[in-house]
PDB file of N, CA and C in Angstrom:
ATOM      1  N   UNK A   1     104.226  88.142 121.950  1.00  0.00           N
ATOM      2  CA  UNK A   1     105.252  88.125 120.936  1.00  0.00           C
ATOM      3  C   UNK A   1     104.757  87.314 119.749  1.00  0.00           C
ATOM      4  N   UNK A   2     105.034  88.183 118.512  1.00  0.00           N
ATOM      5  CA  UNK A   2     104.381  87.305 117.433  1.00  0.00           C
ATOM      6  C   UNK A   2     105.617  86.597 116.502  1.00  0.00           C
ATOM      7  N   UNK A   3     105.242  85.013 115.855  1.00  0.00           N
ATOM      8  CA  UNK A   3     106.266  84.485 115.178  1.00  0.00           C
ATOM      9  C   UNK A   3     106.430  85.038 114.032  1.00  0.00           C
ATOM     10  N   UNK A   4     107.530  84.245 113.205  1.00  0.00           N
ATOM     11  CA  UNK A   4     107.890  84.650 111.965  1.00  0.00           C
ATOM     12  C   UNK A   4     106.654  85.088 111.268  1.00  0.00           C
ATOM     13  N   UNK A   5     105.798  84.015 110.894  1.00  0.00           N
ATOM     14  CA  UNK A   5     104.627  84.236 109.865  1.00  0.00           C
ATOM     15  C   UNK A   5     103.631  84.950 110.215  1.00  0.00           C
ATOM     16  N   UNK A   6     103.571  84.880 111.592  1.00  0.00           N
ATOM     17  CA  UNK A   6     102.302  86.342 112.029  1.00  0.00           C
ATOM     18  C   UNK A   6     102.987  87.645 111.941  1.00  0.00           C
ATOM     19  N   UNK A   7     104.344  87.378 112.410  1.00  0.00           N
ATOM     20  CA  UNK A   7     104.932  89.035 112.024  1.00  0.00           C
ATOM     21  C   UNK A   7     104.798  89.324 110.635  1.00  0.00           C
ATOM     22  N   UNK A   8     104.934  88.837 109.630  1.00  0.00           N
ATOM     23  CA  UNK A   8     105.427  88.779 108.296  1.00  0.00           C
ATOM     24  C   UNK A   8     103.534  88.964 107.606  1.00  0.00           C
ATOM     25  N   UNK A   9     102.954  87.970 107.921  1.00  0.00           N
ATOM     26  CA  UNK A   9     101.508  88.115 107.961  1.00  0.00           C
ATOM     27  C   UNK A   9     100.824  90.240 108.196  1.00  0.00           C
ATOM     28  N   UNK A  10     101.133  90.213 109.537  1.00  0.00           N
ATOM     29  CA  UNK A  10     101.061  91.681 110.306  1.00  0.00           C
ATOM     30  C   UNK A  10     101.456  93.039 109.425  1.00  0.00           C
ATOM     31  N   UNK A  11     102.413  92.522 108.745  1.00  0.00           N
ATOM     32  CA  UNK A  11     103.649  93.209 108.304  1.00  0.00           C
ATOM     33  C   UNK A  11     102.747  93.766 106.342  1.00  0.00           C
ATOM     34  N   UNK A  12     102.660  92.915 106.080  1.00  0.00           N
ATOM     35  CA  UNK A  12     101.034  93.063 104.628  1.00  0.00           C
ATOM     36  C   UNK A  12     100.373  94.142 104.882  1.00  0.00           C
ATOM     37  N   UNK A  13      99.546  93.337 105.839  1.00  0.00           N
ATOM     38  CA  UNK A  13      98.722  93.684 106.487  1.00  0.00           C
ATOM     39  C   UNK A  13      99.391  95.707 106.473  1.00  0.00           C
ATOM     40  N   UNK A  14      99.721  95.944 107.420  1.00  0.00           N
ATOM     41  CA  UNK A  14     100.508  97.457 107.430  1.00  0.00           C
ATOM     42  C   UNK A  14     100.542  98.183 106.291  1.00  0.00           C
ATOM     43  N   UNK A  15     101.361  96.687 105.074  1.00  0.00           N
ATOM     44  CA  UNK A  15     101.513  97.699 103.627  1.00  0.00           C
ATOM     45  C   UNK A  15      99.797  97.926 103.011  1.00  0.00           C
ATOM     46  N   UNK A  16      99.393  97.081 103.222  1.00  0.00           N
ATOM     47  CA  UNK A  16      97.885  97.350 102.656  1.00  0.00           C
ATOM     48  C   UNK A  16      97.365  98.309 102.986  1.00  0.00           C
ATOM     49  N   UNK A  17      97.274  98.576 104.455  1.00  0.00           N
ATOM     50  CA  UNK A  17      96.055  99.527 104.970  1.00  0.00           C
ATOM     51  C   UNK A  17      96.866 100.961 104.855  1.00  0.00           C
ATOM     52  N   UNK A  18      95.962 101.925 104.935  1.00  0.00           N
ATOM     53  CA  UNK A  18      96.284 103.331 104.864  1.00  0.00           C
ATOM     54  C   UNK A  18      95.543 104.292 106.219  1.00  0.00           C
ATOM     55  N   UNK A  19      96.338 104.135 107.178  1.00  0.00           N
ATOM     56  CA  UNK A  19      96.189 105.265 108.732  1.00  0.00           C
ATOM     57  C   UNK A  19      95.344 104.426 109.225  1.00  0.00           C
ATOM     58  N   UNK A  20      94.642 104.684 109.470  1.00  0.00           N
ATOM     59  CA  UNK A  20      93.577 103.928 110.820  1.00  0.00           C
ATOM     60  C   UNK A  20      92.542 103.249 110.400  1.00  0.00           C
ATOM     61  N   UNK A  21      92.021 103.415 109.349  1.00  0.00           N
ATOM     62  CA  UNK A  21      90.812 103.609 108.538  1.00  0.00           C
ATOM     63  C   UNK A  21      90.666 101.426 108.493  1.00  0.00           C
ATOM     64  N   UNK A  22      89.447 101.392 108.239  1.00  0.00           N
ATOM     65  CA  UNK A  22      89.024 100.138 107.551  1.00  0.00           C
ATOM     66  C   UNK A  22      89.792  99.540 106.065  1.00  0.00           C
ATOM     67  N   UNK A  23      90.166  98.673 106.065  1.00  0.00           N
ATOM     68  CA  UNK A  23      90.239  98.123 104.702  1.00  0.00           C
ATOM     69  C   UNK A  23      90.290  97.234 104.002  1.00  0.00           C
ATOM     70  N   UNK A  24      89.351  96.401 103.054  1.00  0.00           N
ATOM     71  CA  UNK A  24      89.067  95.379 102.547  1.00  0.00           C
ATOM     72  C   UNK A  24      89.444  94.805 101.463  1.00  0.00           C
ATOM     73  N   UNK A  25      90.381  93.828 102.158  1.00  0.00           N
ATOM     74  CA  UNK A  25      90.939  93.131 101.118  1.00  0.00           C
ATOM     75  C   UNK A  25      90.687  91.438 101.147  1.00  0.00           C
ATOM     76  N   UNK A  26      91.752  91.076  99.918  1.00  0.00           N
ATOM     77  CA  UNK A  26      91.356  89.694  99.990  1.00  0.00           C
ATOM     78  C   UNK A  26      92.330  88.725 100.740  1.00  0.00           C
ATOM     79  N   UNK A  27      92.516  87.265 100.626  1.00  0.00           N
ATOM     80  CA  UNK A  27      93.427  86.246 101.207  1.00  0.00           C
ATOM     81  C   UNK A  27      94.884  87.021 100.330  1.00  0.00           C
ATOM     82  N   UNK A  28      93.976  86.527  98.836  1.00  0.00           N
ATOM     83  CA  UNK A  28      95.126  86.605  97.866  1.00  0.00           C
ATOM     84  C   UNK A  28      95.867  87.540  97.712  1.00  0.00           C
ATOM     85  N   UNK A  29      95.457  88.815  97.860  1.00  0.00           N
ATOM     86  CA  UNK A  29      96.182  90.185  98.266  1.00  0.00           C
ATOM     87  C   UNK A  29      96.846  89.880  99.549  1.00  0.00           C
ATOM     88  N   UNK A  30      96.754  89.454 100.211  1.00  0.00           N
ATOM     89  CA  UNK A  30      97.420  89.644 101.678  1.00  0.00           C
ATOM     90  C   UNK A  30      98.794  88.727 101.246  1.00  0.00           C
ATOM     91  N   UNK A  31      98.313  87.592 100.108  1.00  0.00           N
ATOM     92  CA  UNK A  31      99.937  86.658  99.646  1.00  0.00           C
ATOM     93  C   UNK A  31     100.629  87.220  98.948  1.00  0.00           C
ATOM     94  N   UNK A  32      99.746  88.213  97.900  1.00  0.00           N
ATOM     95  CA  UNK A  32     100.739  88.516  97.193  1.00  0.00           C
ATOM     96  C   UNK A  32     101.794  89.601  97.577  1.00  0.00           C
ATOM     97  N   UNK A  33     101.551  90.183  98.761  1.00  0.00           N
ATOM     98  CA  UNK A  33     102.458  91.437  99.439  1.00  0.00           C
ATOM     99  C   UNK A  33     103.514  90.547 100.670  1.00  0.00           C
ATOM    100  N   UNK A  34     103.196  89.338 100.707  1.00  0.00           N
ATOM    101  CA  UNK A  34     104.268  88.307 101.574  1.00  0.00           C
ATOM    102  C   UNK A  34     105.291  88.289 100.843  1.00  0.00           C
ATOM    103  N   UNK A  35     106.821  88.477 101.021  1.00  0.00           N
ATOM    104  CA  UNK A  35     107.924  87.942 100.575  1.00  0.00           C
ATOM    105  C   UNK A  35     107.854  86.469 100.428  1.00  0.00           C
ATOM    106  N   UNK A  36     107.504  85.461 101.138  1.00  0.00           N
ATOM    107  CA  UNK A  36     107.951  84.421 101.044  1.00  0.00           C
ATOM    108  C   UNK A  36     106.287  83.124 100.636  1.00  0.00           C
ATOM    109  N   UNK A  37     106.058  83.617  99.279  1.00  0.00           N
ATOM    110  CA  UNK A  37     103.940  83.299  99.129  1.00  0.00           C
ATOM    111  C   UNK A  37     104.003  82.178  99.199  1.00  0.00           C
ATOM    112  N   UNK A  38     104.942  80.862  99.012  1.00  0.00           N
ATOM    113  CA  UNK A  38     104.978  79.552  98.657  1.00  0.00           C
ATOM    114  C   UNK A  38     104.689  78.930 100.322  1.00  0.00           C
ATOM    115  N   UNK A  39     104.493  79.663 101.321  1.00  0.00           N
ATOM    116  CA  UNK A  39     104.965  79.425 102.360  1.00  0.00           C
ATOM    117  C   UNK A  39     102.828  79.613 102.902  1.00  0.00           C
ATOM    118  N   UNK A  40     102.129  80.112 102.214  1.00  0.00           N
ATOM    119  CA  UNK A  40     101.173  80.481 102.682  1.00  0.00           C
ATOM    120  C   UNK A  40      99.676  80.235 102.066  1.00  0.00           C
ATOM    121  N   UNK A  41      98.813  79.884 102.445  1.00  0.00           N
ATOM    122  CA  UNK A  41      97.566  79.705 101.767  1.00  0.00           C
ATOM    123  C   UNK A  41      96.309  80.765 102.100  1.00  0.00           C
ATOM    124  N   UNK A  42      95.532  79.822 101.754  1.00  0.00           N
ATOM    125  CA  UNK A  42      93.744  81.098 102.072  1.00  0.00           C
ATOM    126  C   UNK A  42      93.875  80.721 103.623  1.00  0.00           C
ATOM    127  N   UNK A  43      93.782  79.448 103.636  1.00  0.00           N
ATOM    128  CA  UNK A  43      93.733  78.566 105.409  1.00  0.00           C
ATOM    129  C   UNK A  43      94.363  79.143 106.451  1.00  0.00           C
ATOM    130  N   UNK A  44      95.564  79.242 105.963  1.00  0.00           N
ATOM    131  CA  UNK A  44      96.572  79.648 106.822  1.00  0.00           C
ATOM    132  C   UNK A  44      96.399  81.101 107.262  1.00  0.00           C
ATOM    133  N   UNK A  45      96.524  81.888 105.934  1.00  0.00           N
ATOM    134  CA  UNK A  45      95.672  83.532 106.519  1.00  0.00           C
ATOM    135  C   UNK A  45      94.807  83.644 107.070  1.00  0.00           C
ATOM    136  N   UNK A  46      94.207  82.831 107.118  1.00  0.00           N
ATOM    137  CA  UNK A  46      92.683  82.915 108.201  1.00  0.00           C
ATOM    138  C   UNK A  46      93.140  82.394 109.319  1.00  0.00           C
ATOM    139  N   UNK A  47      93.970  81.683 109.904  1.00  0.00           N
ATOM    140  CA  UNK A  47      94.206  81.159 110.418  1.00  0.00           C
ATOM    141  C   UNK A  47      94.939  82.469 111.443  1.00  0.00           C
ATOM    142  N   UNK A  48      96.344  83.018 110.636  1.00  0.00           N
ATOM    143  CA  UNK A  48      97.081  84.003 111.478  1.00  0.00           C
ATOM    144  C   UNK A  48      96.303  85.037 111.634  1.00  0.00           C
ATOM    145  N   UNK A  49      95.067  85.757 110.978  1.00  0.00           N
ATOM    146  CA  UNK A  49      94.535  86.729 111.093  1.00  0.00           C
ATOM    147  C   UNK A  49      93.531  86.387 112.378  1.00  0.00           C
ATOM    148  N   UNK A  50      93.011  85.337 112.713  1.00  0.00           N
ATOM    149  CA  UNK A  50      91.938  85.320 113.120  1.00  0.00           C
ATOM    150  C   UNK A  50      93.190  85.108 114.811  1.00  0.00           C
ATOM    151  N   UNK A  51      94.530  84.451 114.762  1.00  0.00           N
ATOM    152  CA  UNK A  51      95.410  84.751 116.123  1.00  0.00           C
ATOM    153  C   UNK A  51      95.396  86.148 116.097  1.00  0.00           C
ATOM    154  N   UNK A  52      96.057  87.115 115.145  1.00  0.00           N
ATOM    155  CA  UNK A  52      96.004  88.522 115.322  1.00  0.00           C
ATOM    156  C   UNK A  52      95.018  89.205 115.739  1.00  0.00           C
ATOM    157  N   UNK A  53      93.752  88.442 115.661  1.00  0.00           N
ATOM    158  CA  UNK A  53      92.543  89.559 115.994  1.00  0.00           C
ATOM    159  C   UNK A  53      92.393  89.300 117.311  1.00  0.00           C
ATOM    160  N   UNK A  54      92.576  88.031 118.197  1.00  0.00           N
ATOM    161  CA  UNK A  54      92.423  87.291 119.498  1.00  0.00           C
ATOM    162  C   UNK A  54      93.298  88.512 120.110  1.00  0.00           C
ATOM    163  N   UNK A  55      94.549  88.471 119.521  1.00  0.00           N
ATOM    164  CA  UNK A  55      95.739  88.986 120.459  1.00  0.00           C
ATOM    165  C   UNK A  55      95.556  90.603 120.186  1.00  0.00           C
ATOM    166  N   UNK A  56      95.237  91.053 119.436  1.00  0.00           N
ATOM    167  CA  UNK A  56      94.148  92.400 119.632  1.00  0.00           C
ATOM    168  C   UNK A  56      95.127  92.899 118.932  1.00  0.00           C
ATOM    169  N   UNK A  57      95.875  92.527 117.177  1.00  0.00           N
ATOM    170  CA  UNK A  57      96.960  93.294 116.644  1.00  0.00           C
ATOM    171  C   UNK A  57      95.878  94.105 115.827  1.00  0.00           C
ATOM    172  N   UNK A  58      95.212  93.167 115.001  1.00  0.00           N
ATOM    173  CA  UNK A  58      93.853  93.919 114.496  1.00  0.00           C
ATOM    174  C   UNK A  58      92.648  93.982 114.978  1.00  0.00           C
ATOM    175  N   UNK A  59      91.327  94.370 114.278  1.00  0.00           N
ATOM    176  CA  UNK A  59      90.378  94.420 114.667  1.00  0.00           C
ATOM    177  C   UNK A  59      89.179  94.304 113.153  1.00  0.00           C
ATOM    178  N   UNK A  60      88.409  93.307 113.118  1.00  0.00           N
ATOM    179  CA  UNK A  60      88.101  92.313 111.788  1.00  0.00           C
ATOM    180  C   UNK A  60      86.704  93.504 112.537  1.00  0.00           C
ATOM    181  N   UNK A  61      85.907  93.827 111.291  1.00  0.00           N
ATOM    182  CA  UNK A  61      84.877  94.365 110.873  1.00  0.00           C
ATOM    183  C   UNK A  61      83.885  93.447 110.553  1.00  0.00           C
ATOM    184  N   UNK A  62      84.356  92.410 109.351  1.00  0.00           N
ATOM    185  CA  UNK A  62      83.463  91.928 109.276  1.00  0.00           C
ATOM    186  C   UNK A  62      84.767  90.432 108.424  1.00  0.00           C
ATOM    187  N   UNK A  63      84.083  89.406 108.003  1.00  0.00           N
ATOM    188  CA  UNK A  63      85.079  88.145 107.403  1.00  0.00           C
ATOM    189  C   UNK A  63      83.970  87.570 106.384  1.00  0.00           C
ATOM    190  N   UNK A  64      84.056  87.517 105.432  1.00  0.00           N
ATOM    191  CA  UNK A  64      83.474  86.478 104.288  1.00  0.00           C
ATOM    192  C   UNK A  64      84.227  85.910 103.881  1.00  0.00           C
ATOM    193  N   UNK A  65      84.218  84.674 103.155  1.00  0.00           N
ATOM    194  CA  UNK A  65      85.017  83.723 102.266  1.00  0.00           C
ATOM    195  C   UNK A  65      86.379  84.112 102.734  1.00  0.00           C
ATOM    196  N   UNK A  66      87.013  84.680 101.705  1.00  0.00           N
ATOM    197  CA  UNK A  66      88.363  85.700 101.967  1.00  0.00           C
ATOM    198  C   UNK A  66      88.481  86.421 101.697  1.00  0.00           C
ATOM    199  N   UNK A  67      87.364  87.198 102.243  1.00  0.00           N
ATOM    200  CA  UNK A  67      87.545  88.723 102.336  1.00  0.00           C
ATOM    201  C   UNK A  67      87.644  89.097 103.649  1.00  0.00           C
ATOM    202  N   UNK A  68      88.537  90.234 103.716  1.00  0.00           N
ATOM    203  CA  UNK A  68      88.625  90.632 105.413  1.00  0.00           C
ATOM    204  C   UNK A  68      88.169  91.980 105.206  1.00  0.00           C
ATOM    205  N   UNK A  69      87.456  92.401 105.912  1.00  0.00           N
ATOM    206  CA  UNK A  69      87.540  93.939 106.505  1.00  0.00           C
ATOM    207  C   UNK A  69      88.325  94.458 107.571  1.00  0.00           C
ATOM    208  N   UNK A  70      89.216  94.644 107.584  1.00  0.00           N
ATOM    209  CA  UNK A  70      90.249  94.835 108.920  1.00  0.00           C
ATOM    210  C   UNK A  70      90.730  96.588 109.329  1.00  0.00           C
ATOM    211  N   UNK A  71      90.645  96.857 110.017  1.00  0.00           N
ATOM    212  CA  UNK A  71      92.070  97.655 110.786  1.00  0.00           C
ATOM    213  C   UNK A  71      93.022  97.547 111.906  1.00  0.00           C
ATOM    214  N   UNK A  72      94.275  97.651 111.813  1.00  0.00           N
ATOM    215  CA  UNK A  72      95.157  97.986 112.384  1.00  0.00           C
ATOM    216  C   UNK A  72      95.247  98.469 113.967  1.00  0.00           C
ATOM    217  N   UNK A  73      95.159  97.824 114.872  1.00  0.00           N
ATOM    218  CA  UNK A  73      95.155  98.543 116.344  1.00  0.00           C
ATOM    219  C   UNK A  73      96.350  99.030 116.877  1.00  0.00           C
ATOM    220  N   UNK A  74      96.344  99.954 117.700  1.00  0.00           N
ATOM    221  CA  UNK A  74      97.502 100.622 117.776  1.00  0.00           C
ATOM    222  C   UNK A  74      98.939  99.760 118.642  1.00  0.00           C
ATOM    223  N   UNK A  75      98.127  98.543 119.275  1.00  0.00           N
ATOM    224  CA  UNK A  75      99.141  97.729 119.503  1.00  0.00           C
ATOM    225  C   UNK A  75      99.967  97.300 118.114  1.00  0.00           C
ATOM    226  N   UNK A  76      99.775  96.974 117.092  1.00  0.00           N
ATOM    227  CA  UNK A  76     100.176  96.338 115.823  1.00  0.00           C
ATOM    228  C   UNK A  76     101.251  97.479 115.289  1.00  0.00           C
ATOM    229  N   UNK A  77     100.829  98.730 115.348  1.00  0.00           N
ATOM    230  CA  UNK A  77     101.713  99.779 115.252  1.00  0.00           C
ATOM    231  C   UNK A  77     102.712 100.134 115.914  1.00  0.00           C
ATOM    232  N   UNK A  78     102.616  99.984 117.090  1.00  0.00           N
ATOM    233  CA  UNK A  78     103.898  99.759 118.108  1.00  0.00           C
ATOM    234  C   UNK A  78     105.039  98.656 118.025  1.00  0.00           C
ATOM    235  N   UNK A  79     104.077  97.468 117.462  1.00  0.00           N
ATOM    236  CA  UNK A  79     104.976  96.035 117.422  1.00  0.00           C
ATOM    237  C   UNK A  79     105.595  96.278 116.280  1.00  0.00           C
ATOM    238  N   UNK A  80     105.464  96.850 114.908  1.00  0.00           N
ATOM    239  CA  UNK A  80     105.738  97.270 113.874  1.00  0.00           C
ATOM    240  C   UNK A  80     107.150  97.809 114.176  1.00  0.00           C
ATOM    241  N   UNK A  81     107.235  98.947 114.666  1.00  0.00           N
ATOM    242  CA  UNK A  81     107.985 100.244 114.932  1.00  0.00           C
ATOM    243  C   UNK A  81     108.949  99.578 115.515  1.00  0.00           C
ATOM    244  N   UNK A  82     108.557  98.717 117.068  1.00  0.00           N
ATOM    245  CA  UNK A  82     109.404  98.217 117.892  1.00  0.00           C
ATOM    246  C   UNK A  82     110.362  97.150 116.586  1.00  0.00           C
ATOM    247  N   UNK A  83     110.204  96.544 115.952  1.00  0.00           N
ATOM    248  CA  UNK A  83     110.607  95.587 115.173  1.00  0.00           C
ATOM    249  C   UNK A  83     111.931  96.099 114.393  1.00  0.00           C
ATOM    250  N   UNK A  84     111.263  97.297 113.735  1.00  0.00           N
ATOM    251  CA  UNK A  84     111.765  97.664 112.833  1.00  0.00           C
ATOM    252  C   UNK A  84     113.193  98.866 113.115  1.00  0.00           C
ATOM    253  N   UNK A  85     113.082  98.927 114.278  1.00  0.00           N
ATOM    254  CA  UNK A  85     114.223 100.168 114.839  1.00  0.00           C
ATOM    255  C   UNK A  85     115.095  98.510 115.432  1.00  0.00           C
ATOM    256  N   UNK A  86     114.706  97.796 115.995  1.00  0.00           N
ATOM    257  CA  UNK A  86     115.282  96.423 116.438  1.00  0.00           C
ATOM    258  C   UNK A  86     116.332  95.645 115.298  1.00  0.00           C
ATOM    259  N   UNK A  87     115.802  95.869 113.918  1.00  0.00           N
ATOM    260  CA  UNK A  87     116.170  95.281 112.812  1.00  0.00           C
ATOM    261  C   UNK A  87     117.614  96.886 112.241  1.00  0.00           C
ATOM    262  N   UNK A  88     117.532  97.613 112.871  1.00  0.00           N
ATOM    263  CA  UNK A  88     118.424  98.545 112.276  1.00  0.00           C
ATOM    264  C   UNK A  88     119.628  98.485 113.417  1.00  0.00           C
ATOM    265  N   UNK A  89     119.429  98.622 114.401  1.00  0.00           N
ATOM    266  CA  UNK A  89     120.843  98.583 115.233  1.00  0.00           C
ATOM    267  C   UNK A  89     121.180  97.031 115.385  1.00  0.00           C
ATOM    268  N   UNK A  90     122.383  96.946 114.822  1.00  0.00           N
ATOM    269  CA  UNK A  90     123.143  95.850 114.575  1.00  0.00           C
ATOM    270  C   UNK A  90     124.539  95.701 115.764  1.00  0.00           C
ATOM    271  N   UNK A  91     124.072  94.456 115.938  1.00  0.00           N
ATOM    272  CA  UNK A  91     125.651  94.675 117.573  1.00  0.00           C
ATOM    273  C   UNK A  91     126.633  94.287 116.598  1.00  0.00           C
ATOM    274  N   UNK A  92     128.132  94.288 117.107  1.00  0.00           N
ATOM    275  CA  UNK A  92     128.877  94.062 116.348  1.00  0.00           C
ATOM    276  C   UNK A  92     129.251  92.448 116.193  1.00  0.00           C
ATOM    277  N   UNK A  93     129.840  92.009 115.205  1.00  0.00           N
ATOM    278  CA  UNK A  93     130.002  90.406 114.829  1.00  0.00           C
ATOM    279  C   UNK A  93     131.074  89.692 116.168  1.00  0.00           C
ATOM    280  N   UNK A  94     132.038  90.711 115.889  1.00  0.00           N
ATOM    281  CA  UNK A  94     132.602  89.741 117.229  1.00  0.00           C
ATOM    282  C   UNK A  94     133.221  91.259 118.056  1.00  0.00           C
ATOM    283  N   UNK A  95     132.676  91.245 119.105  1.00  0.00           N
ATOM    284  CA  UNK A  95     132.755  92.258 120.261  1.00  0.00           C
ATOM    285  C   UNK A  95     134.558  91.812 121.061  1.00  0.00           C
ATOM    286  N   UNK A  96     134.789  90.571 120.696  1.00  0.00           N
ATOM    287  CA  UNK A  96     135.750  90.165 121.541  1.00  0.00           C
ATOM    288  C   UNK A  96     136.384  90.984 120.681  1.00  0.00           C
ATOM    289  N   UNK A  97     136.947  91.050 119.388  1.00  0.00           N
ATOM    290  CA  UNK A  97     138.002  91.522 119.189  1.00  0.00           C
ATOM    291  C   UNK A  97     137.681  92.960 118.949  1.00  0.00           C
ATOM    292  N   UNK A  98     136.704  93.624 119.645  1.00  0.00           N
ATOM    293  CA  UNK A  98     136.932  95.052 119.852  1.00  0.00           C
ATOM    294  C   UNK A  98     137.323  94.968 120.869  1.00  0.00           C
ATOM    295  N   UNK A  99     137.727  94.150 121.860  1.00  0.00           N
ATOM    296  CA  UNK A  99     138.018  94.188 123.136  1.00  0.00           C
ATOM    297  C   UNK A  99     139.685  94.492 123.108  1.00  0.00           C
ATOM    298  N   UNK A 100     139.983  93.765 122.371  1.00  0.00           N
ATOM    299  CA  UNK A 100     141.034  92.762 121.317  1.00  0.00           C
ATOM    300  C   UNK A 100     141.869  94.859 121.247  1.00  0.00           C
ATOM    301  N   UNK A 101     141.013  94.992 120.307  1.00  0.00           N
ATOM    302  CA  UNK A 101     141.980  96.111 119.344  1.00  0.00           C
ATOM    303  C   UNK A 101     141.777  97.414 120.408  1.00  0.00           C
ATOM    304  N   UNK A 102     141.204  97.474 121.795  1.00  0.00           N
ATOM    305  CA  UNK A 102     141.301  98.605 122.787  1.00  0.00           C
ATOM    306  C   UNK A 102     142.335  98.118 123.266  1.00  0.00           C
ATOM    307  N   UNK A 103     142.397  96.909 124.033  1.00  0.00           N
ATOM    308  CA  UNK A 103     143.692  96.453 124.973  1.00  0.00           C
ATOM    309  C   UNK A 103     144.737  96.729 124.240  1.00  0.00           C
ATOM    310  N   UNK A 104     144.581  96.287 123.036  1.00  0.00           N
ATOM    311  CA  UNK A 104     145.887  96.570 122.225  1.00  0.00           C
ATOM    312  C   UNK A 104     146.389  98.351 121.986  1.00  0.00           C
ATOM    313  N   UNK A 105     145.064  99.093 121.609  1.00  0.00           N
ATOM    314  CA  UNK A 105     145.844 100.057 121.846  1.00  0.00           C
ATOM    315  C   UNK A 105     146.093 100.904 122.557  1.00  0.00           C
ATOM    316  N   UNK A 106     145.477 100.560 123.697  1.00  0.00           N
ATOM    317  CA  UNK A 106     145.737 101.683 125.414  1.00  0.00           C
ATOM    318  C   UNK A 106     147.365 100.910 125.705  1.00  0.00           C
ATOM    319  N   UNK A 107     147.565  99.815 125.315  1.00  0.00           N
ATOM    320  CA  UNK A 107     149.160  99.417 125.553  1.00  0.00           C
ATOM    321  C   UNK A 107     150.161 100.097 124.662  1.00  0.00           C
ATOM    322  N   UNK A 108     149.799 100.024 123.496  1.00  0.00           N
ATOM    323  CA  UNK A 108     150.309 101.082 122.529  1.00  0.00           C
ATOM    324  C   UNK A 108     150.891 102.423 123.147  1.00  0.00           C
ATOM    325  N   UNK A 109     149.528 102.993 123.325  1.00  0.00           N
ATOM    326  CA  UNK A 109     149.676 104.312 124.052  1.00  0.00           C
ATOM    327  C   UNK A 109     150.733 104.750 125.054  1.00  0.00           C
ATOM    328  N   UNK A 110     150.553 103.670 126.222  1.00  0.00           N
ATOM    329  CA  UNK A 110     151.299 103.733 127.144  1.00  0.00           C
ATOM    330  C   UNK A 110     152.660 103.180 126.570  1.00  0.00           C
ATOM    331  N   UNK A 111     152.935 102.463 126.284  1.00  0.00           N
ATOM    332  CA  UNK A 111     154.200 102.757 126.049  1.00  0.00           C
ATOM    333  C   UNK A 111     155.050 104.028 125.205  1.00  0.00           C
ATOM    334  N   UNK A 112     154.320 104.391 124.334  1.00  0.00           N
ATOM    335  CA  UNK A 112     154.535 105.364 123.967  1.00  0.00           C
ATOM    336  C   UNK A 112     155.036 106.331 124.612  1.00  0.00           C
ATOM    337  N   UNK A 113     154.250 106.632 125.532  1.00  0.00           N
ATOM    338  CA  UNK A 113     154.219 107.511 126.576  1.00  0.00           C
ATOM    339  C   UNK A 113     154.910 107.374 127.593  1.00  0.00           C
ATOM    340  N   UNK A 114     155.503 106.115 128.066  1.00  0.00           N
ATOM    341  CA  UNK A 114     156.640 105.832 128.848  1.00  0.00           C
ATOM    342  C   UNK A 114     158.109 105.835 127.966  1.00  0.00           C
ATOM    343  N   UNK A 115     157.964 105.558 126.857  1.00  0.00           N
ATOM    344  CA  UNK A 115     159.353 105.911 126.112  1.00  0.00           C
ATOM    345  C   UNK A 115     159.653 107.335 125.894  1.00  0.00           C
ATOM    346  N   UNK A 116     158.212 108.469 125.643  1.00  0.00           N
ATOM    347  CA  UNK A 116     158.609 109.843 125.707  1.00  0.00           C
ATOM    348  C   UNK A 116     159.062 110.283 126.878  1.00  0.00           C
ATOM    349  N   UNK A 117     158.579 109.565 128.520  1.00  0.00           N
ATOM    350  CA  UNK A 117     158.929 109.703 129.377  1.00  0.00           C
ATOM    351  C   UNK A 117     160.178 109.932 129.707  1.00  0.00           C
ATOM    352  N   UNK A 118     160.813 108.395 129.751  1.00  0.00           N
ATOM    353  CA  UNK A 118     162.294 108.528 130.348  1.00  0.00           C
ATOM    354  C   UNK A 118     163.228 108.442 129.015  1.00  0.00           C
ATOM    355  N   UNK A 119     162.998 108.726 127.719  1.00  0.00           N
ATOM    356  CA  UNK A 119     164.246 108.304 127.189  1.00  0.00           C
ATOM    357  C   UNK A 119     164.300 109.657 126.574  1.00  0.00           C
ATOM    358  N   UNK A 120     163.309 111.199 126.676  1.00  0.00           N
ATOM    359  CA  UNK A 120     163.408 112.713 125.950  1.00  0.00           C
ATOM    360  C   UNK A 120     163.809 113.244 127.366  1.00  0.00           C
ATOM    361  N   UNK A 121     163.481 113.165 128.406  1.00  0.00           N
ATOM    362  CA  UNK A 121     163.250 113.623 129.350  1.00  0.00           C
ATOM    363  C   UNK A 121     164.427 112.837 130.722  1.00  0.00           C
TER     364      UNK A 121
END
């Protein structure tokens, strides 16, 4: 499981590259596609890239200064996907009071249905 900044790190990473292929970029490219750049350096990208490559999200070609040659392994693509369908179904805020507004109206109902009972009939 990867944290905030390796996901978010990972997540560049994705917008940068194109299908499977190799692609070489820099530190500074990899910050400037971060939402949150104040949060990140050259150090630090080397730092999460070189956990991502251990944990087999990518796969480094080659590393100079800050330059990476990287691609994408198909684990990284899965964690991606998994994330991102995770980030769309939303549970509801408070489940109790859907609990709340069924009880309430299967009682509804039934009475209803006991007043059409004995008071038409």
């Amino acid at each position: 499981m990867l944290d905030k900044k390796s996901y978010a790190v990972l997540k560049a990473l994705s917008k940068l590259t194109e299908g499977s292929a190799y692609k070489v970029v820099t530190a500074d490219e990899i910050i400037s596609n971060l939402a949150q750049k104040s949060q990140y350096d050259a150090d630090s990208i080397k730092q999460i890239i070189d956990f991502l490559e251990k944990q087999e999200y990518i796969n480094i070609k080659f590393f100079e200064e800050n330059t990476y040659c990287y691609s994408l392994s198909p684990k990284a693509r899965i964690c991606l996907e998994q994330e991102g369908s995770k980030q769309k179904i939303k549970k509801s805020a408070k489940p109790f009071l859907n609990y709340l507004y069924t009880a309430l109206a299967a009682f509804v109902g039934s009475m209803i249905a006991l007043f059409i009972f004995f008071y038409l009939f």
